[in-house]
Protein backbone atom coordinates (compact mmCIF):
# COMPACT_ATOMS: atom_id res chain seq x y z
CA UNK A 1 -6.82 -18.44 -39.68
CA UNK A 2 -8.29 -15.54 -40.84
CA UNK A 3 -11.86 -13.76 -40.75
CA UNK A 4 -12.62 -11.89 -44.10
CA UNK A 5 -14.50 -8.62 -43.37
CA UNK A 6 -15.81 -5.35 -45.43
CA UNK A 7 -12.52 -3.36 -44.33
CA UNK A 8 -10.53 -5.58 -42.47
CA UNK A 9 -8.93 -9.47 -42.03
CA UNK A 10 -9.12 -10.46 -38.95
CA UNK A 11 -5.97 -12.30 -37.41
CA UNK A 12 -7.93 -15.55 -35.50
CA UNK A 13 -4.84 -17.25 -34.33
CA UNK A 14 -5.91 -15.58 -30.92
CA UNK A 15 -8.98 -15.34 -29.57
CA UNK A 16 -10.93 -11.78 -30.31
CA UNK A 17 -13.26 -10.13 -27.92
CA UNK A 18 -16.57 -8.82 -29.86
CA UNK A 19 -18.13 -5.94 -27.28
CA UNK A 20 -21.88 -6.16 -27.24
CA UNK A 21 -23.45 -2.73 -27.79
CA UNK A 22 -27.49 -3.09 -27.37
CA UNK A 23 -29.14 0.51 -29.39
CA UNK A 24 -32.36 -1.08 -27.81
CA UNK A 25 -34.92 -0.27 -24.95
CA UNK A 26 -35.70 -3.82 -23.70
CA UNK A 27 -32.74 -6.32 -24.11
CA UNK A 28 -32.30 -8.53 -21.21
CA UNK A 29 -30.07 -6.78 -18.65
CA UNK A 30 -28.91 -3.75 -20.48
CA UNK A 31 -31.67 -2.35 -22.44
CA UNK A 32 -32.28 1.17 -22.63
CA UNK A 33 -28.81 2.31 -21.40
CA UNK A 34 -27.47 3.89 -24.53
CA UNK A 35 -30.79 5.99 -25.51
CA UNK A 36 -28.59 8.40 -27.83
CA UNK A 37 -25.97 8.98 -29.77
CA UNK A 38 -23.57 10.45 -27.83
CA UNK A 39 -23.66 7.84 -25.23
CA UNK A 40 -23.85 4.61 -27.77
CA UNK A 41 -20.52 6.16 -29.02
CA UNK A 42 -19.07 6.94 -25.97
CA UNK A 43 -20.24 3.51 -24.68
CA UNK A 44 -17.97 2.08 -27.90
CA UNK A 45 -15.01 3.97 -26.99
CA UNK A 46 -14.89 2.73 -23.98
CA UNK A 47 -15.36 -0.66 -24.90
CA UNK A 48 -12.22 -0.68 -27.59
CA UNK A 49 -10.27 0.99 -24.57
CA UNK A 50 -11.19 -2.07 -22.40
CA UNK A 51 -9.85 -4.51 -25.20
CA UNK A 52 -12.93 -5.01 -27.33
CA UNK A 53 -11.18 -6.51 -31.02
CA UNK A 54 -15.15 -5.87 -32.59
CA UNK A 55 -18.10 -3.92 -31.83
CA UNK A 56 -21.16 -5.55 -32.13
CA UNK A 57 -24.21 -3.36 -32.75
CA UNK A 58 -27.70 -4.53 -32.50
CA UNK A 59 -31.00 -2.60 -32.17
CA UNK A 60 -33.66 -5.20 -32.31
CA UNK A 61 -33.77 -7.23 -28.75
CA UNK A 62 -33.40 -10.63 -29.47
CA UNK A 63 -34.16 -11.96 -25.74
CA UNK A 64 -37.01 -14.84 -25.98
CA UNK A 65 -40.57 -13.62 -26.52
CA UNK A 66 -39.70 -10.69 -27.91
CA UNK A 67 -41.84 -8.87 -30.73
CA UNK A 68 -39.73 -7.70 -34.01
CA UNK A 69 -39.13 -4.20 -34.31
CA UNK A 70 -39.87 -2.75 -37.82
CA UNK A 71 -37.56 -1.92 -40.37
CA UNK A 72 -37.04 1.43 -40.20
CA UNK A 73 -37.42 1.56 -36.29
CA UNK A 74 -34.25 -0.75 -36.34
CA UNK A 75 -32.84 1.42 -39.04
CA UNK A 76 -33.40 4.65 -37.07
CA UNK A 77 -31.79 3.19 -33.96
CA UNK A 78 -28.84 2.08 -35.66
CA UNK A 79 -27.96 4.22 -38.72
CA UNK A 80 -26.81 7.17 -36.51
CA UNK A 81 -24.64 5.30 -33.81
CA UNK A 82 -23.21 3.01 -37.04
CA UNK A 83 -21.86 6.11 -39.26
CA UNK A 84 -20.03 7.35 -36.32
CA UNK A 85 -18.91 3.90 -35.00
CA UNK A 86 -17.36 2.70 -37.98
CA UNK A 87 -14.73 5.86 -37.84
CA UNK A 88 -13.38 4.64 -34.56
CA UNK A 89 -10.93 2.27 -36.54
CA UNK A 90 -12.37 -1.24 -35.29
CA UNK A 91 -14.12 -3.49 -37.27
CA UNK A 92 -18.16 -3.20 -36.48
CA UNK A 93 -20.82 -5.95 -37.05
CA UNK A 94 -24.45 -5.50 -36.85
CA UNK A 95 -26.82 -7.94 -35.45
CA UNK A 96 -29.49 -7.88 -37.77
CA UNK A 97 -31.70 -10.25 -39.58
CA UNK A 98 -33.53 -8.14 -42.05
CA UNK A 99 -32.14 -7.60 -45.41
CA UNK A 100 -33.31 -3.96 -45.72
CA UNK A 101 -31.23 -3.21 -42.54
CA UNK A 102 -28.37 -5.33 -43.51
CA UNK A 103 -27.79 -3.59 -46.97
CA UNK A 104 -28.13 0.20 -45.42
CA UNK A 105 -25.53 -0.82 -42.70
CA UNK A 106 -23.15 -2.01 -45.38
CA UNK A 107 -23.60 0.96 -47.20
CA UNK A 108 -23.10 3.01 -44.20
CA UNK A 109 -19.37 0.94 -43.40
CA UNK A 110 -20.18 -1.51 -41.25
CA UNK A 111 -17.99 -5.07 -41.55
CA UNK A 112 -19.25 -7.47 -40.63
CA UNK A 113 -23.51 -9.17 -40.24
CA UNK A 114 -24.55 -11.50 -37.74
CA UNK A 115 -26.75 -12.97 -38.16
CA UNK A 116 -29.61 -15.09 -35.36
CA UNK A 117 -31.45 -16.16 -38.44
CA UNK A 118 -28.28 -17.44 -40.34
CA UNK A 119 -30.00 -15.40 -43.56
CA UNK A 120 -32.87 -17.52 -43.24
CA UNK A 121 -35.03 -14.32 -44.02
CA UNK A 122 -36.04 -13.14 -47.63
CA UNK A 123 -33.81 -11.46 -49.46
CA UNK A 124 -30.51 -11.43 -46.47
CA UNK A 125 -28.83 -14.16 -48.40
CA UNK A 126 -29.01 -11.99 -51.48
CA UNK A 127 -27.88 -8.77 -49.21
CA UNK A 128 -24.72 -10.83 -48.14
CA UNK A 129 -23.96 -12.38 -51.67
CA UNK A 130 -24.49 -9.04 -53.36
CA UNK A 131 -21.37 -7.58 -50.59
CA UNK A 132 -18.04 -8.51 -52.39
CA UNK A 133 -16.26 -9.00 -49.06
CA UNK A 134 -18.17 -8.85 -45.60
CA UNK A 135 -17.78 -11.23 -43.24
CA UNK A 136 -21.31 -13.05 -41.89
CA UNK A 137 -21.66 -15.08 -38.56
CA UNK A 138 -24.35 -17.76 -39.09
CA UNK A 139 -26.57 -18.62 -35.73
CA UNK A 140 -28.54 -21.63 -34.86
CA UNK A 141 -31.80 -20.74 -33.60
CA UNK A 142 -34.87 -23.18 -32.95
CA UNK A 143 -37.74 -21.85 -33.73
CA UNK A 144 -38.12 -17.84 -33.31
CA UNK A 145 -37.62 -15.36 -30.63
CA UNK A 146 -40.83 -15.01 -29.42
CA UNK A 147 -41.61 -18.89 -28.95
CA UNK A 148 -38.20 -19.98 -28.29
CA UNK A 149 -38.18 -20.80 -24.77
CA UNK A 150 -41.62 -22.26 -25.18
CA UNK A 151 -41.17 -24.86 -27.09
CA UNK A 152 -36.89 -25.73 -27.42
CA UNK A 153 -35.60 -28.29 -29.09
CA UNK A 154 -35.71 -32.23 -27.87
CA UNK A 155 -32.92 -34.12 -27.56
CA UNK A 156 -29.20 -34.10 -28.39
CA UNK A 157 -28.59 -30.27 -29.24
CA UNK A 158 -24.57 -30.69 -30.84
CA UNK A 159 -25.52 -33.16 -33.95
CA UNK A 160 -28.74 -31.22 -35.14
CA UNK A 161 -26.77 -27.66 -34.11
CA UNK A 162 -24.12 -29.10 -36.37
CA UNK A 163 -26.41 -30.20 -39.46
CA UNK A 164 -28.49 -26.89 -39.34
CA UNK A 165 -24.65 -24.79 -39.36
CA UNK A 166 -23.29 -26.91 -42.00
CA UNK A 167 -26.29 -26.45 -44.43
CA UNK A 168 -26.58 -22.91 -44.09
CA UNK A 169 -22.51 -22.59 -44.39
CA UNK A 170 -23.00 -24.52 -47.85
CA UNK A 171 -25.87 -22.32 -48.86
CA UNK A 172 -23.95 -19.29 -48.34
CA UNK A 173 -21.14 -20.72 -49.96
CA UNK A 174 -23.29 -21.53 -52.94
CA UNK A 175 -24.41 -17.88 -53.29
CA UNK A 176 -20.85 -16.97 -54.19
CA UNK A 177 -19.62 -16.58 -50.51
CA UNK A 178 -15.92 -17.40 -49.60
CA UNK A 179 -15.67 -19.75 -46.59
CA UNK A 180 -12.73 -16.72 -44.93
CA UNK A 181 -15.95 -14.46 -44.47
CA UNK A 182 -18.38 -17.25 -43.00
CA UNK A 183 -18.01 -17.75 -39.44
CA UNK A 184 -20.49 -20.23 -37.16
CA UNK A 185 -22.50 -19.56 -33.88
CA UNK A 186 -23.69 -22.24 -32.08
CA UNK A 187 -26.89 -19.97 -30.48
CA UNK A 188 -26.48 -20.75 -26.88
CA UNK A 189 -29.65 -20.04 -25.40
CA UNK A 190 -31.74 -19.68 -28.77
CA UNK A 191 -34.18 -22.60 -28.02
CA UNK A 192 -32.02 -24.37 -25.92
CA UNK A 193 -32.32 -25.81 -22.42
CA UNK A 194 -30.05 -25.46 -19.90
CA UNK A 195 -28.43 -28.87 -20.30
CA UNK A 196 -28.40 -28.20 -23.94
CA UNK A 197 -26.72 -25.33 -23.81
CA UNK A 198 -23.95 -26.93 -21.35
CA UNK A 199 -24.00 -30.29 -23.98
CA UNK A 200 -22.54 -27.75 -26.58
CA UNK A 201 -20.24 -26.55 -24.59
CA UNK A 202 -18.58 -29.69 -23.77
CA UNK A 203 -18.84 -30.95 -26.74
CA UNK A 204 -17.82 -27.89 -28.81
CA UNK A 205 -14.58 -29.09 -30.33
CA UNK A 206 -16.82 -31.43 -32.28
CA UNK A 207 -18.01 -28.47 -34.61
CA UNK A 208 -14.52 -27.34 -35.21
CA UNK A 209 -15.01 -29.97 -38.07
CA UNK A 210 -17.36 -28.20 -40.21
CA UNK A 211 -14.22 -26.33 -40.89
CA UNK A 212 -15.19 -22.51 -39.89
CA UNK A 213 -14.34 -20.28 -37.20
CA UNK A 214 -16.11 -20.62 -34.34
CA UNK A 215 -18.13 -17.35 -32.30
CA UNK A 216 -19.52 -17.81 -29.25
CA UNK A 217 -21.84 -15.88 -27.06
CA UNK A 218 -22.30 -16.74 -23.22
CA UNK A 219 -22.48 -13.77 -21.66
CA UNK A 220 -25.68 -13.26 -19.17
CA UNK A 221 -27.34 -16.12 -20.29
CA UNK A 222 -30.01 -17.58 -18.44
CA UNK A 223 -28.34 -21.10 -18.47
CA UNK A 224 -25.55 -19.21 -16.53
CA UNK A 225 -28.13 -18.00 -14.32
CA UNK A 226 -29.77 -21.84 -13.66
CA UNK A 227 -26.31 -23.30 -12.85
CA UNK A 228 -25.68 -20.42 -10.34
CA UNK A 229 -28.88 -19.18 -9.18
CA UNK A 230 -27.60 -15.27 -10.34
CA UNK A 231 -29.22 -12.59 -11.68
CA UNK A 232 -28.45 -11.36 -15.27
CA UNK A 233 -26.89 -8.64 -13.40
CA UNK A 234 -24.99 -10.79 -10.87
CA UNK A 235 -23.03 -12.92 -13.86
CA UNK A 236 -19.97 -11.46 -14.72
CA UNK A 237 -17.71 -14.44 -13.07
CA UNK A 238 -20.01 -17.23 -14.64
CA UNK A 239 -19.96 -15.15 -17.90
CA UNK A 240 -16.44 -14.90 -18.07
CA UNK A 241 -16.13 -18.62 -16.69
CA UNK A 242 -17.91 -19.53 -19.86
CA UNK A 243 -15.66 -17.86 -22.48
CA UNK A 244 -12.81 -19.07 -21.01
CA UNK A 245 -13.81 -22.50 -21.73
CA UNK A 246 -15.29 -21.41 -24.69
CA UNK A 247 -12.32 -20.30 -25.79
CA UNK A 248 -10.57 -23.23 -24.88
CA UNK A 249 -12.98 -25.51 -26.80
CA UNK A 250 -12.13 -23.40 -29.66
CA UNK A 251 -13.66 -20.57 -30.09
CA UNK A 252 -12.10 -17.88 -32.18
CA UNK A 253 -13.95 -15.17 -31.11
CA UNK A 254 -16.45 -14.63 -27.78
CA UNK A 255 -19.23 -12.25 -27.76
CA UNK A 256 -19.58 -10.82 -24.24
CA UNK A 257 -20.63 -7.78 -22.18
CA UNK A 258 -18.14 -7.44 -19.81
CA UNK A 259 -15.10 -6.99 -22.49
CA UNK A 260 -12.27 -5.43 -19.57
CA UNK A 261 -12.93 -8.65 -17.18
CA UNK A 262 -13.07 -10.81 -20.19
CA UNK A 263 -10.04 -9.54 -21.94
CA UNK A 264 -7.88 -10.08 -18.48
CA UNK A 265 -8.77 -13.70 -17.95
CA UNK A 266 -8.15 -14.27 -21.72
CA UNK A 267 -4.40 -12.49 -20.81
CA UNK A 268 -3.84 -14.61 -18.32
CA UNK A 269 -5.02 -18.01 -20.32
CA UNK A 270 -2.79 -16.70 -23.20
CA UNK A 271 0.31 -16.67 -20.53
CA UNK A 272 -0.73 -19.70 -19.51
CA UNK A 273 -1.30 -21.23 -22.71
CA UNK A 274 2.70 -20.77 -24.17
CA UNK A 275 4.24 -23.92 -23.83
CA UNK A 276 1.12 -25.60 -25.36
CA UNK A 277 1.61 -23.25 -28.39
CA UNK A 278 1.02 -20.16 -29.37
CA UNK A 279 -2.54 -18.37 -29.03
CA UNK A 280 -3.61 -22.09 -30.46
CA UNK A 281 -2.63 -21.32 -34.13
């Protein structure tokens, strides 16, 4: 199993680590740590030292109720940190949903969108389709950032996650698309409750089916924070707790903060995982 990306194919047969790097001023526990250059770069090197397989780069905060940031604000924040990033040998993603954004950081190197919107906004399916080889990870969201949490979905989250994943995979596909650069994102915590959240979890295996990678992105999430009663700050064990499992539901790659910790639990699953067969392939 492969992922498909601008410069590089990713090998999935083990699980990759994608190192969040937040270019923003209010994300939910790290905003406003890398306000320059220099130290969003130095913040990447340190995060491919720790392990990190992907750098993930997003500035727009995408916690619930926040605003959207305007084209070229995003643009500004990321541009700079992206041109240097992508020479650091690792494949890069950008969270982003606008198309504008998306087709500058493509131009500019980068591998690899993701996508919260799952290129539900005008003209990002065209910004994808008109890329002859990035790879794309399509989120669920319900609703929007800003109203998320006020209003999340009812009922069973897995069979309506699984719907909304398998159009959008099939629209993408449809634009031209091959399925080695599509890869799926449940959206824990994007209009989600708690027990929601934890549904998916346990019953993750069952989107395996739609026949796509699987990324998944635990780390600091408030549901974390309900089952333990910790602080964003205070969730590195439940964090990497969560990609562990997540991981052993089968997810190909995990999306976290904390890549060192993260990378040495997946080590020791990996060791433990032999005689069941190697790195799941």
């Amino acid at each position: 199993m492969h992922w498909q990306t601008a410069r590089q194919r990713i090998d999935l047969s083990r699980p990759r680590v994608m190192g969040i790097v937040n270019l923003t001023p209010d994300s939910f526990s790290d905003g406003g740590r890398l306000a320059d250059v220099p130290a969003a770069l130095a913040y990447c090197e340190r995060l491919l030292r720790e392990g990190a397989d992907i750098l993930d780069l997003g500035a727009e905060s995408t916690r619930p109720g926040s605003p959207p940031v305007p084209a070229d604000e995003e643009l500004r924040r990321l541009l700079p940190v992206l041109r240097e990033a992508v020479k650091l040998g690792a494949p890069v993603s950008v969270d982003t949903s606008k198309a504008e954004v998306m087709r500058e950081a493509l131009d500019a190197g980068a591998d690899i969108v993701n996508d919260i919107w799952a290129l539900r906004q005008p003209g990002a399916l065209d910004a994808v389709a008109a890329h002859p080889a990035c790879g794309v990870c399509l989120m669920h969201m319900h609703g929007e950032p800003r109203t998320m949490q006020l209003a999340p979905m009812q009922g069973d989250a897995t069979a309506q996650v699984a719907a909304f994943l398998q159009e959008r995979a099939g629209a993408v596909r449809a634009r031209g698309v091959a399925a080695e650069r599509i890869v799926l994102d449940p959206g824990v915590g994007f209009g989600k409750t708690p027990a929601q959240n934890f549904g998916l979890l346990s019953a993750q295996r069952g989107l395996l089916e739609l026949g796509y990678p699987l990324l998944v992105g635990w780390s600091r999430k408030s549901s974390l924070g309900q089952a333990t009663g910790l602080s964003a700050g205070e969730r590195l064990v439940p964090s990497v707790a969560a990609a562990l499992l997540a991981v052993e539901r089968g997810a190909r790659v995990v999306r976290v903060h904390d890549v060192k910790d993260t990378v040495a639990a997946l080590q020791v699953w990996r060791a433990a995982s032999q005689d069941i067969g190697k790195d799941m392939a």
